[in-house]
C-alpha atoms as a PDB file:
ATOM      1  CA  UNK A   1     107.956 106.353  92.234  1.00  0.00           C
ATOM      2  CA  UNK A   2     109.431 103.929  89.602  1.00  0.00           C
ATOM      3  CA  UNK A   3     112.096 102.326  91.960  1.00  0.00           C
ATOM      4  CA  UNK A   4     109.499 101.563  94.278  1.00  0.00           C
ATOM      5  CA  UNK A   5     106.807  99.824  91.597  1.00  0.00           C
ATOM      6  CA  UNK A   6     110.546  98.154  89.870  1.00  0.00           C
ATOM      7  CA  UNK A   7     111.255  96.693  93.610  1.00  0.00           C
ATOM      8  CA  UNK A   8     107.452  95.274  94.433  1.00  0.00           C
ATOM      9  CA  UNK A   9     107.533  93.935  90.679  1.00  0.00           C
ATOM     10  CA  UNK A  10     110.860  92.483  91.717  1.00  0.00           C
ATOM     11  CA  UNK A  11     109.746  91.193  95.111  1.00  0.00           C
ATOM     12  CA  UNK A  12     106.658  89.283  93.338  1.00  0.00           C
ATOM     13  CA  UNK A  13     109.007  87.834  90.856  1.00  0.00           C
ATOM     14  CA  UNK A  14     111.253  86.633  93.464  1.00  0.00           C
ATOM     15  CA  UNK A  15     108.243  85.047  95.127  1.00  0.00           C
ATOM     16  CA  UNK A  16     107.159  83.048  91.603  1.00  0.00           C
ATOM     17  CA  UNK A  17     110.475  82.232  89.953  1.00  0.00           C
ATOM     18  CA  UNK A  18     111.641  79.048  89.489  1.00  0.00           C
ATOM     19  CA  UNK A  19     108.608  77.038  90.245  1.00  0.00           C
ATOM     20  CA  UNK A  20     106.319  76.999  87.013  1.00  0.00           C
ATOM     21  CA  UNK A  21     105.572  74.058  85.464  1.00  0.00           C
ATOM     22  CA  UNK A  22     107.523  72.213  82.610  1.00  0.00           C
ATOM     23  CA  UNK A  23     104.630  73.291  80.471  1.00  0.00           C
ATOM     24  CA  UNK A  24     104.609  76.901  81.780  1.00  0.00           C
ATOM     25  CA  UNK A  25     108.282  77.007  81.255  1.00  0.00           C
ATOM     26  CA  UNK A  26     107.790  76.726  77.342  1.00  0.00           C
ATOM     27  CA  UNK A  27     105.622  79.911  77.259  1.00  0.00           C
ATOM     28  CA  UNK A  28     107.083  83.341  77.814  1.00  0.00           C
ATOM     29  CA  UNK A  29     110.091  85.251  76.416  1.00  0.00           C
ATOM     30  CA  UNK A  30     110.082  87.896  73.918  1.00  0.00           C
ATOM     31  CA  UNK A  31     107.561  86.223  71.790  1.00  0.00           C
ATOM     32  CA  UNK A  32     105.104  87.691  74.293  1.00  0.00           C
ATOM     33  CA  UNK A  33     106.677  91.078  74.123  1.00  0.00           C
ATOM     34  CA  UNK A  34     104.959  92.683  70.951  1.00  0.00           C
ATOM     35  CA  UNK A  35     101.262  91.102  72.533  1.00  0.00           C
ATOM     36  CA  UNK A  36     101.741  93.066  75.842  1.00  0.00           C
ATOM     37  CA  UNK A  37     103.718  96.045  74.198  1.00  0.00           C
ATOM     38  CA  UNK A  38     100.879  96.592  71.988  1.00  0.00           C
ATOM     39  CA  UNK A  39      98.336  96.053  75.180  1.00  0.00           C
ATOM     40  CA  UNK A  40     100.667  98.623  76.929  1.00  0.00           C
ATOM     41  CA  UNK A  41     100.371 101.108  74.436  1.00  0.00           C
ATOM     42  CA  UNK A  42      96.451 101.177  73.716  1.00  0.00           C
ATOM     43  CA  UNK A  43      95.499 100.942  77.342  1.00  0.00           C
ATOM     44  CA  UNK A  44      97.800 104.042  77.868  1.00  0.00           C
ATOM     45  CA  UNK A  45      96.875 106.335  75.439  1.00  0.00           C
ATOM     46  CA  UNK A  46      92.946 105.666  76.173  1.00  0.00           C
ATOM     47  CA  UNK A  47      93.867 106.146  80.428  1.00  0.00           C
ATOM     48  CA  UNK A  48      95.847 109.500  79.511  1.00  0.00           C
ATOM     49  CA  UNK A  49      93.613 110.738  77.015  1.00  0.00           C
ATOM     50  CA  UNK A  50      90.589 110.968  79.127  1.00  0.00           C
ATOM     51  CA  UNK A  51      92.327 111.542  82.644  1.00  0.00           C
ATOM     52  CA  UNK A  52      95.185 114.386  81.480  1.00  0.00           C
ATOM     53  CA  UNK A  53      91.844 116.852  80.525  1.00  0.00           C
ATOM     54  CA  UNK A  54      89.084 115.858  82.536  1.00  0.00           C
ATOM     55  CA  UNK A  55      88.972 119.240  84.247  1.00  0.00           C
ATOM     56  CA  UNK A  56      88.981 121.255  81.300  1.00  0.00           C
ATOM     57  CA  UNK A  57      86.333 118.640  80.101  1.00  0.00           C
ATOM     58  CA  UNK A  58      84.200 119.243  83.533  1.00  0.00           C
ATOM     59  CA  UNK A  59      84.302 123.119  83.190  1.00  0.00           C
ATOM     60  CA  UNK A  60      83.904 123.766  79.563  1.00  0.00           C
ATOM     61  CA  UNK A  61      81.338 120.214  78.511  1.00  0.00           C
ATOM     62  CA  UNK A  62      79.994 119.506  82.342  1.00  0.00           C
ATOM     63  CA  UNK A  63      79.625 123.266  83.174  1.00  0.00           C
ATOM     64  CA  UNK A  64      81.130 122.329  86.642  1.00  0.00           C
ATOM     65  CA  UNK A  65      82.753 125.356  88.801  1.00  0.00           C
ATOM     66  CA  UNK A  66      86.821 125.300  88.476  1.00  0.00           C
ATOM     67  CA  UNK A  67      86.994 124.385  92.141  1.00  0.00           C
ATOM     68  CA  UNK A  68      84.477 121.254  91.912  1.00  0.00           C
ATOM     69  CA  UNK A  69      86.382 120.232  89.227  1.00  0.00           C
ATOM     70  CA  UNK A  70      89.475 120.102  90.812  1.00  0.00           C
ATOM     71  CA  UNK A  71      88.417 118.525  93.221  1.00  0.00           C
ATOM     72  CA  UNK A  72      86.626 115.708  90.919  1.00  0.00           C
ATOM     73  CA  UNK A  73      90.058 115.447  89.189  1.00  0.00           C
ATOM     74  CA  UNK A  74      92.068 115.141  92.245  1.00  0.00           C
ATOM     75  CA  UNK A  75      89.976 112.374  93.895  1.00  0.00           C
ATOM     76  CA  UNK A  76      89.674 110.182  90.447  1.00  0.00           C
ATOM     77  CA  UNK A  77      93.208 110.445  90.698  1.00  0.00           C
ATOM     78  CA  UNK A  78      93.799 109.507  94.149  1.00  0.00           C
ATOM     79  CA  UNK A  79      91.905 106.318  93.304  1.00  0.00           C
ATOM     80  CA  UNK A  80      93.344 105.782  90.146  1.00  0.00           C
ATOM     81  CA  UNK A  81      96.247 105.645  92.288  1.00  0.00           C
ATOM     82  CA  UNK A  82      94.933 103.226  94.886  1.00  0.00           C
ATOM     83  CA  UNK A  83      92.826 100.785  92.980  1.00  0.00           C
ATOM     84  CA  UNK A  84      96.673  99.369  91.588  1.00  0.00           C
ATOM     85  CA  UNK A  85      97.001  97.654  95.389  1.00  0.00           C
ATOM     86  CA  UNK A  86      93.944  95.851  94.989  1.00  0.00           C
ATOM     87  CA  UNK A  87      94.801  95.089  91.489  1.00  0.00           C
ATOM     88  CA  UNK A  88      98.018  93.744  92.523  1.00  0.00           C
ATOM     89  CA  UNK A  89      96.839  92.046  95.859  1.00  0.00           C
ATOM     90  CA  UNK A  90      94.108  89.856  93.435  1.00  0.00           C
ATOM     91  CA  UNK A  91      96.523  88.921  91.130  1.00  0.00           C
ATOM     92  CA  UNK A  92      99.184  87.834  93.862  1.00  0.00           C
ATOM     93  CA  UNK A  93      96.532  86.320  96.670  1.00  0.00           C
ATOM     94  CA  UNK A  94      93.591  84.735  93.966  1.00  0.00           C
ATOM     95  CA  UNK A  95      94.367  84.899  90.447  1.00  0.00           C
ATOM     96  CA  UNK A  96      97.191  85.124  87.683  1.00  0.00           C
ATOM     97  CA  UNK A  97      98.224  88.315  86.264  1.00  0.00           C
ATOM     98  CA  UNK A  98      96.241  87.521  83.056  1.00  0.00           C
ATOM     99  CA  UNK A  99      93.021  87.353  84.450  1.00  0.00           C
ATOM    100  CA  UNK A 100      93.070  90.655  86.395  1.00  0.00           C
ATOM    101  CA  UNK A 101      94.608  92.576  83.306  1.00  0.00           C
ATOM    102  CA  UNK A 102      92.040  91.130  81.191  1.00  0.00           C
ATOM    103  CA  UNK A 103      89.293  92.122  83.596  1.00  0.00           C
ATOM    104  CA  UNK A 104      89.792  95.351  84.009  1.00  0.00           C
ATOM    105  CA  UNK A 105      90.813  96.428  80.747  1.00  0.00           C
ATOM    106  CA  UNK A 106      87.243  95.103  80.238  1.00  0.00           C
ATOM    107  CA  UNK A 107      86.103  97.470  82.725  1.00  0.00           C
ATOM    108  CA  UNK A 108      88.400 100.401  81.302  1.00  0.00           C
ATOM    109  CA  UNK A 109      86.564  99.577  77.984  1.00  0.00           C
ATOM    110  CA  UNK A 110      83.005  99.831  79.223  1.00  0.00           C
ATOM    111  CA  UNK A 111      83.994 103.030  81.162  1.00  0.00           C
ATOM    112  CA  UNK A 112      85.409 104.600  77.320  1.00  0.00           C
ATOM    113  CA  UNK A 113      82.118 103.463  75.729  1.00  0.00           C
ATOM    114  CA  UNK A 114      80.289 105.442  78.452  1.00  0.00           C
ATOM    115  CA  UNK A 115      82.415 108.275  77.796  1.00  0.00           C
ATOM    116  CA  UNK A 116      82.011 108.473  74.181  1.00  0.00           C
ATOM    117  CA  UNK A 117      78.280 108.423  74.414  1.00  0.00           C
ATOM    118  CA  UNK A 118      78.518 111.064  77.494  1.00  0.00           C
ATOM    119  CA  UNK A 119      80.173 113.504  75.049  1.00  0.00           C
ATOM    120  CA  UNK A 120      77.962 112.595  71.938  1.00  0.00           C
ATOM    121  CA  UNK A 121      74.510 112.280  73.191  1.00  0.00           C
ATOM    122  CA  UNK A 122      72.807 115.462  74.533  1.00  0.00           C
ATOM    123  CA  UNK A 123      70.782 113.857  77.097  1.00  0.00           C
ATOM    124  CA  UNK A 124      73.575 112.556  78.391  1.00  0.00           C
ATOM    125  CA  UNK A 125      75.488 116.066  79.561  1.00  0.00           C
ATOM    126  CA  UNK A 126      73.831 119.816  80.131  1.00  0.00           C
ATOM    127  CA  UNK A 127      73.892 122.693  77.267  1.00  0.00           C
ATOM    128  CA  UNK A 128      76.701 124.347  76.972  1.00  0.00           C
ATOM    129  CA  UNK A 129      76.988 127.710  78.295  1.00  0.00           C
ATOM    130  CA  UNK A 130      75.792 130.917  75.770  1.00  0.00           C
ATOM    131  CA  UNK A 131      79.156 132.711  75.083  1.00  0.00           C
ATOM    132  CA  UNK A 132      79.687 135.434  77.827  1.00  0.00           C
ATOM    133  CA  UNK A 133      76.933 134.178  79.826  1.00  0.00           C
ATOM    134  CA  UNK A 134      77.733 133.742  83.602  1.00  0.00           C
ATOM    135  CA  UNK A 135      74.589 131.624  84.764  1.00  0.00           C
ATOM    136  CA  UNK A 136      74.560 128.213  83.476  1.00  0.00           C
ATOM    137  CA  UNK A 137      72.930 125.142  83.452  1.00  0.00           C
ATOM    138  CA  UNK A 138      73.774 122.604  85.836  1.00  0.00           C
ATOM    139  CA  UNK A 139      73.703 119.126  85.292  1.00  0.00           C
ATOM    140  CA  UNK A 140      71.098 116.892  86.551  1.00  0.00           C
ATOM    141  CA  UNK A 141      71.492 113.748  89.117  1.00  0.00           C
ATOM    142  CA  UNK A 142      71.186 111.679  85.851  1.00  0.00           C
ATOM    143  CA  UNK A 143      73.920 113.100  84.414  1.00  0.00           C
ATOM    144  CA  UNK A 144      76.026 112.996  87.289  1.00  0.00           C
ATOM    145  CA  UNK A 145      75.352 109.760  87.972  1.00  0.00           C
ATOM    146  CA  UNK A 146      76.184 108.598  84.622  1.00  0.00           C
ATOM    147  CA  UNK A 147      79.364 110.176  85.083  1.00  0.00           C
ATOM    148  CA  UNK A 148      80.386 109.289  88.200  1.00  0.00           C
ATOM    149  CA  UNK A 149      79.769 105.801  86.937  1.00  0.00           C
ATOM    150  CA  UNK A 150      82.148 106.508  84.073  1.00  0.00           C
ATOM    151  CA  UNK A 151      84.818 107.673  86.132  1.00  0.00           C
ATOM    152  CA  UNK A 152      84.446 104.781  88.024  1.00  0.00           C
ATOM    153  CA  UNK A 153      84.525 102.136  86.035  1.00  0.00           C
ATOM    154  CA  UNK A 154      87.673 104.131  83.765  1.00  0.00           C
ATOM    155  CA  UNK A 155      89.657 104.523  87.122  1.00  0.00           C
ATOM    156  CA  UNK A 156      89.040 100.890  87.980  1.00  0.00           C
ATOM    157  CA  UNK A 157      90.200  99.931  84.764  1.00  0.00           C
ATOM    158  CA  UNK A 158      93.329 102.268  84.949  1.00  0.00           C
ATOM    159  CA  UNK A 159      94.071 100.854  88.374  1.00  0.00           C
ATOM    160  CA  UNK A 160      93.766  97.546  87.858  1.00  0.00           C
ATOM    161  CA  UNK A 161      96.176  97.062  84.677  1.00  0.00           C
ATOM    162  CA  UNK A 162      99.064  99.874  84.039  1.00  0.00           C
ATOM    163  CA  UNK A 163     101.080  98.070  86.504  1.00  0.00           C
ATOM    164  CA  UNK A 164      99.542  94.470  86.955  1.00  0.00           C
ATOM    165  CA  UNK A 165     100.405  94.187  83.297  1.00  0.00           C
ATOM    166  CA  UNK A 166     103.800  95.311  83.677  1.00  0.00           C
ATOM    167  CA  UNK A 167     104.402  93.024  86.564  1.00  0.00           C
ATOM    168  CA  UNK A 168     102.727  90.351  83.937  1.00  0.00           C
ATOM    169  CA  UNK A 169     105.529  91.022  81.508  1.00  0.00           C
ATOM    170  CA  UNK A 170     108.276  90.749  83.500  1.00  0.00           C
ATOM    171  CA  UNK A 171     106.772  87.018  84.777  1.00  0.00           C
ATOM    172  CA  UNK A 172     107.562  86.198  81.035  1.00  0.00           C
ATOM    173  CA  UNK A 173     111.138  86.189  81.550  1.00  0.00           C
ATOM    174  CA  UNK A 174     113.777  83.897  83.499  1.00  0.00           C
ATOM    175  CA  UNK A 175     116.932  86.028  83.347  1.00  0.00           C
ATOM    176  CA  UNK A 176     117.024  89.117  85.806  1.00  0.00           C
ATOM    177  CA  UNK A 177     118.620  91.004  82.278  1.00  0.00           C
ATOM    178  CA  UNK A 178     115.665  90.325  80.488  1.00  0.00           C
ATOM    179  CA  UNK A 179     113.360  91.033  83.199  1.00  0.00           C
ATOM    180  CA  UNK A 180     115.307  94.584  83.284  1.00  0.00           C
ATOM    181  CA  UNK A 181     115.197  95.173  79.423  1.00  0.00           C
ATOM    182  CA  UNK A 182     111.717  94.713  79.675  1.00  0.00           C
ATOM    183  CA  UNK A 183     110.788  97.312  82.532  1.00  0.00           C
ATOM    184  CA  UNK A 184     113.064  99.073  80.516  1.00  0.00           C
ATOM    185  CA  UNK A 185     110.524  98.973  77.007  1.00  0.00           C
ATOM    186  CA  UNK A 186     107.768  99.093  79.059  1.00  0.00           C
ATOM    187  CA  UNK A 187     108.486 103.003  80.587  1.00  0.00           C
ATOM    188  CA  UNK A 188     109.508 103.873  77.212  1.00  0.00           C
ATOM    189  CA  UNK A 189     106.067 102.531  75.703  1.00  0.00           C
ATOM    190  CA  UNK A 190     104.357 104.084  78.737  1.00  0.00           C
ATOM    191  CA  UNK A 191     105.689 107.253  78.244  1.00  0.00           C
ATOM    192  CA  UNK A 192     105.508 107.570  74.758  1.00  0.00           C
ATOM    193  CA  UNK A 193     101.708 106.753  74.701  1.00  0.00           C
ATOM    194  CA  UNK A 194     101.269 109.942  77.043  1.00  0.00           C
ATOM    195  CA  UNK A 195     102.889 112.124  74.708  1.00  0.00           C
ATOM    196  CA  UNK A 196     100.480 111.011  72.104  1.00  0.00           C
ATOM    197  CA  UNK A 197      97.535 111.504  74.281  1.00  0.00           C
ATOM    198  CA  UNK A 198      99.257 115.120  76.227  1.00  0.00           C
ATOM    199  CA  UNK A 199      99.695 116.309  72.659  1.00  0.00           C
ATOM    200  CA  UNK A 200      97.655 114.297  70.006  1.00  0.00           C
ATOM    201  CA  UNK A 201      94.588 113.567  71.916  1.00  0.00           C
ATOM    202  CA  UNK A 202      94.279 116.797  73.451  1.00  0.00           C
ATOM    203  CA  UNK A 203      94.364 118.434  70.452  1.00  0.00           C
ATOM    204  CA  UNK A 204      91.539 116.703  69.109  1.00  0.00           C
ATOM    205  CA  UNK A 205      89.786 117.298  72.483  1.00  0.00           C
ATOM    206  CA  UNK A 206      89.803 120.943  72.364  1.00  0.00           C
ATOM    207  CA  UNK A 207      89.699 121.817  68.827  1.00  0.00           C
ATOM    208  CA  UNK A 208      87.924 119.437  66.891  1.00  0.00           C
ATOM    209  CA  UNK A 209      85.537 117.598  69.141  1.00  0.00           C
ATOM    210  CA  UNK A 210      85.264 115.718  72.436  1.00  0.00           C
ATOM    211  CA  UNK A 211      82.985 113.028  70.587  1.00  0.00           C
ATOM    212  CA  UNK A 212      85.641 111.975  68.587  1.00  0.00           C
ATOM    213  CA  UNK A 213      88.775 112.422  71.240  1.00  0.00           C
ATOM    214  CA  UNK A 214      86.742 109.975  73.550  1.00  0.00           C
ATOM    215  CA  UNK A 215      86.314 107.534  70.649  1.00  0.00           C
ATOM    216  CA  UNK A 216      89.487 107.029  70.060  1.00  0.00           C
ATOM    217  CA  UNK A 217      90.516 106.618  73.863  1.00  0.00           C
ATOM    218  CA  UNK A 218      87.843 104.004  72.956  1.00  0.00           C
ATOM    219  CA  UNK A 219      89.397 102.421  69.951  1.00  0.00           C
ATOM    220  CA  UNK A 220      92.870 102.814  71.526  1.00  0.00           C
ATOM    221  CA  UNK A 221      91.442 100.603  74.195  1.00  0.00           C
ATOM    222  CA  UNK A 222      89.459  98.170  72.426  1.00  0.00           C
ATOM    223  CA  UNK A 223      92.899  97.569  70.201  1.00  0.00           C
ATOM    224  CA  UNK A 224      94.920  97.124  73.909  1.00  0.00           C
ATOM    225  CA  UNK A 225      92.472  94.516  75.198  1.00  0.00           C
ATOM    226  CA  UNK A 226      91.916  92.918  71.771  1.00  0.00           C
ATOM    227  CA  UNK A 227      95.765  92.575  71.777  1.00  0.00           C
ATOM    228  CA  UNK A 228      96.140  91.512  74.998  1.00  0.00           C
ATOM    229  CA  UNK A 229      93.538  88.431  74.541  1.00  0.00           C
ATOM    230  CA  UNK A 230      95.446  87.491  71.281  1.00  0.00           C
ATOM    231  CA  UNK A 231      98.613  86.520  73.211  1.00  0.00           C
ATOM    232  CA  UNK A 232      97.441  84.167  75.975  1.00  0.00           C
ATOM    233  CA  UNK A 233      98.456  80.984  73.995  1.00  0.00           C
ATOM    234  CA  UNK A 234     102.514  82.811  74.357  1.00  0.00           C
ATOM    235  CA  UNK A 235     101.981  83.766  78.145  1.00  0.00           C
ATOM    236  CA  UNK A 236     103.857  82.225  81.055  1.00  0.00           C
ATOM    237  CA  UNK A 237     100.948  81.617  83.639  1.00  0.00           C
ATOM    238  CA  UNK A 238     102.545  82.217  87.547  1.00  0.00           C
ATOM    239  CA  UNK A 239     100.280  80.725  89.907  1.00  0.00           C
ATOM    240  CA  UNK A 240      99.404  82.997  92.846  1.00  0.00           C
ATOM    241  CA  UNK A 241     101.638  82.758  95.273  1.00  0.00           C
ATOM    242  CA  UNK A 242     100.161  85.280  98.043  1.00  0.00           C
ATOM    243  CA  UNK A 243     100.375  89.011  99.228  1.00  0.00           C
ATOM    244  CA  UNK A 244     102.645  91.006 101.647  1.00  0.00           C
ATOM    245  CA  UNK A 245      99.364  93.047 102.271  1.00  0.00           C
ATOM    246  CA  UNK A 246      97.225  89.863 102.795  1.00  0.00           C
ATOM    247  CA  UNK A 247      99.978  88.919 105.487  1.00  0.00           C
ATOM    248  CA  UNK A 248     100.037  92.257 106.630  1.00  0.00           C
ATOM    249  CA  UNK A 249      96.157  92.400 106.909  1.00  0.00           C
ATOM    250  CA  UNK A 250      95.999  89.042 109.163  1.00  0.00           C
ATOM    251  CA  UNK A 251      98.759  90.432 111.332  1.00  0.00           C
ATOM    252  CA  UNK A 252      96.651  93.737 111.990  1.00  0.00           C
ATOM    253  CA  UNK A 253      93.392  91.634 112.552  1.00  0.00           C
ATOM    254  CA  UNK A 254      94.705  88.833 115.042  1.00  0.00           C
ATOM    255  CA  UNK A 255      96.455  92.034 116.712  1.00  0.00           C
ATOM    256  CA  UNK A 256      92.751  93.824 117.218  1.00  0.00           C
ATOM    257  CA  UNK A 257      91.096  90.421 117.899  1.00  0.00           C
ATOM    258  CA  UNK A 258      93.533  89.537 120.542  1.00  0.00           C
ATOM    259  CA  UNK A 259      93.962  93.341 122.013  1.00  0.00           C
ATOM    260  CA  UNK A 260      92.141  92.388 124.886  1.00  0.00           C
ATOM    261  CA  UNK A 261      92.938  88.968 125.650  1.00  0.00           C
ATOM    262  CA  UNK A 262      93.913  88.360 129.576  1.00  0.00           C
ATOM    263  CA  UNK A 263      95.298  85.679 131.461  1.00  0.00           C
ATOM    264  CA  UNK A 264      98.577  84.397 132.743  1.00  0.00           C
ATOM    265  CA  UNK A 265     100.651  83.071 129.912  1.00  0.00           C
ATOM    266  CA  UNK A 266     104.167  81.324 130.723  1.00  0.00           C
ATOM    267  CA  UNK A 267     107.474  81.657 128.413  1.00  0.00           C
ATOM    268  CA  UNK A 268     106.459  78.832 126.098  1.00  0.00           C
ATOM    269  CA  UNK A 269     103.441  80.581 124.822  1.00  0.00           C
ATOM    270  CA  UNK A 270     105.370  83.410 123.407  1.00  0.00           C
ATOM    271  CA  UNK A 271     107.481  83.180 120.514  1.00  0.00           C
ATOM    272  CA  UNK A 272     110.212  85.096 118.895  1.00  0.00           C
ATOM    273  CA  UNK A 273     110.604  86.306 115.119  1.00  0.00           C
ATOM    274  CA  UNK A 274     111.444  83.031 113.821  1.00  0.00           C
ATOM    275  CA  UNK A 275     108.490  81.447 115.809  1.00  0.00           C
ATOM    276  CA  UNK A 276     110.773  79.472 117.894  1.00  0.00           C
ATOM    277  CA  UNK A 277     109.701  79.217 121.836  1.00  0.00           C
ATOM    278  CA  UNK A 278     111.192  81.298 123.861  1.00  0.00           C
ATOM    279  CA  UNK A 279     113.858  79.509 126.095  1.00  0.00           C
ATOM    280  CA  UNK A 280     114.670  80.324 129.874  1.00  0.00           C
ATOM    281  CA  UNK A 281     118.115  81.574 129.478  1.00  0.00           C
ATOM    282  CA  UNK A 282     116.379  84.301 126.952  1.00  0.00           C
ATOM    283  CA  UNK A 283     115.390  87.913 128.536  1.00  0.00           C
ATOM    284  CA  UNK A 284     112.878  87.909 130.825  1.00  0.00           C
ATOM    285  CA  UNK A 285     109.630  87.230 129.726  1.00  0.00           C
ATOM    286  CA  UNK A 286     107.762  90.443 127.475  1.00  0.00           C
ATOM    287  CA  UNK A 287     105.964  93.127 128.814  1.00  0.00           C
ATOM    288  CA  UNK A 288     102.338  93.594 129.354  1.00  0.00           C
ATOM    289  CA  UNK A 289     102.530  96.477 126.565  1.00  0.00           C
ATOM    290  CA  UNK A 290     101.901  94.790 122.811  1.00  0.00           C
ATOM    291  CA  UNK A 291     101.095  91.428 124.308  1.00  0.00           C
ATOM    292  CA  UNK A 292      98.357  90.940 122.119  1.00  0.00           C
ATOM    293  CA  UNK A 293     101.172  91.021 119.497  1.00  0.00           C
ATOM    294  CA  UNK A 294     103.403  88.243 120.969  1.00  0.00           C
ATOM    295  CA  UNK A 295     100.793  85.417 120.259  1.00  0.00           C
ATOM    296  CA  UNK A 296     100.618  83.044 117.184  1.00  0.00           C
ATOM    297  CA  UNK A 297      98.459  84.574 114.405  1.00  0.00           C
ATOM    298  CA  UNK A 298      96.327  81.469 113.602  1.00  0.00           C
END
């Protein structure tokens, strides 16, 4: 799973080196490093600390059944898993790195705050079961709705920065050494802020109160935004330079537009991989199969 996030950070890098400005060349390097490792850190330990026990939270806080919260758990992670695509076709296709890191660890932000007050206001989440009991009280539409917005808004905000902002870093840097020192740091800071959550923030969770673990998922990601914003004068900004998956998008919706096209087309309305027309001492002309694929996509 690394390799392939290492070679699409790679292939964007590839796309945006070399062509900054003279003033964009000034900003960058390892002055940026401690902004974004400190970003890193915060926004990890406040995505791991809420996501790692969400089920236990759902059976034991939400008094949801074992199988509904898997369930919950597995689809929050499925798009926490997804929503990094969009993140990353934004930044490449509309809008620096910076912006859509910022953004979302907005959004991450709100979705802690709505956490917090889920586990500390009453209203806000159903009794808790009597000890022993087997019937209890489910939670309203209110309350799911409120929560369903939180785990919205904290899987758009997981999505859209643990590896935007790691691409983000790596635009910082020139040398392809540098570049691989950094991806380097950044696993190890990645990692090492699950550990504190798996162990730390867990702990807290289950033994001295859910009010206060979600507070400091809070804290840890008001500190990882707050740090984040303090290092823009230091950034290198990379103007967008466009997505594979826009490409790939405009390829797939010429290809259904045209699907049904008809006609008789001759040899020099076709063209070959390097859009050059097709010349008569070439193969015979293509086959009716895929036409719709042979035209220019503009």
């Amino acid at each position: 799973m690394e390799t392939v996030e290492i070679q699409h950070f790679e292939g964007k890098l590839s796309q945006g080196g070399g062509s900054q400005a003279p003033e964009e060349s000034k900003r960058g390097g390892w002055i940026s490093f401690p902004f974004i490792a400190v970003s890193v850190m915060g926004l990890s330990i406040a995505a791991a600390g809420w996501a790692s026990n969400l089920i236990v939270f759902l059976i034991t806080e939400f008094n949801v059944k074992s199988i509904t919260a898997t369930k919950i758990s597995n689809i929050v992670l499925a798009c926490s898993s997804l929503f990094p695509i969009a993140g990353a076709i934004i930044a490449d296709s509309f809008f620096s790195s910076f912006p859509v890191v910022a953004i979302f660890a907005f959004v991450s932000l709100l979705g802690m705050i709505m956490l917090t007050l889920t586990t500390t206001i009453h209203s806000l989440r159903p009794p808790r079961c009597a000890f022993g009991s087997s019937t209890c009280e489910a939670p309203t539409d209110l309350q799911y709705a409120v929560f369903y917005m939180t785990l919205a808004l904290s899987s758009l905000g997981l999505g859209g920065t643990r590896f935007t902002i790691a691409a983000m870093g790596a635009e910082q840097f020139e040398k392809t050494k540098d570049q691989g020192t950094f991806f380097s740091w950044y696993y190890i800071i990645l990692y090492g802020a699950n550990v504190i959550s798996f162990t730390a923030i867990i702990y807290i969770q289950d033994n001295v109160g859910w009010g206060l673990g979600s507070a400091i998922c809070a804290i840890a990601n008001a500190i990882g935004l707050a740090a984040l914003v303090m290092g823009k004068q230091f950034y290198r900004q990379v103007k967008p330079k466009g997505s594979r998956f826009m490409g790939i998008a405009r390829v797939v919706a010429a290809a259904i537009k045209k699907s049904r096209v008809s006609g008789t087309f001759g040899r020099q309305d076709y063209y070959s991989e390097t859009n050059v027309i097709l010349k008569d001492q070439e193969d015979s002309a293509p086959a009716k199969n895929f036409r719709y694929q042979l035209f220019d996509y503009t």
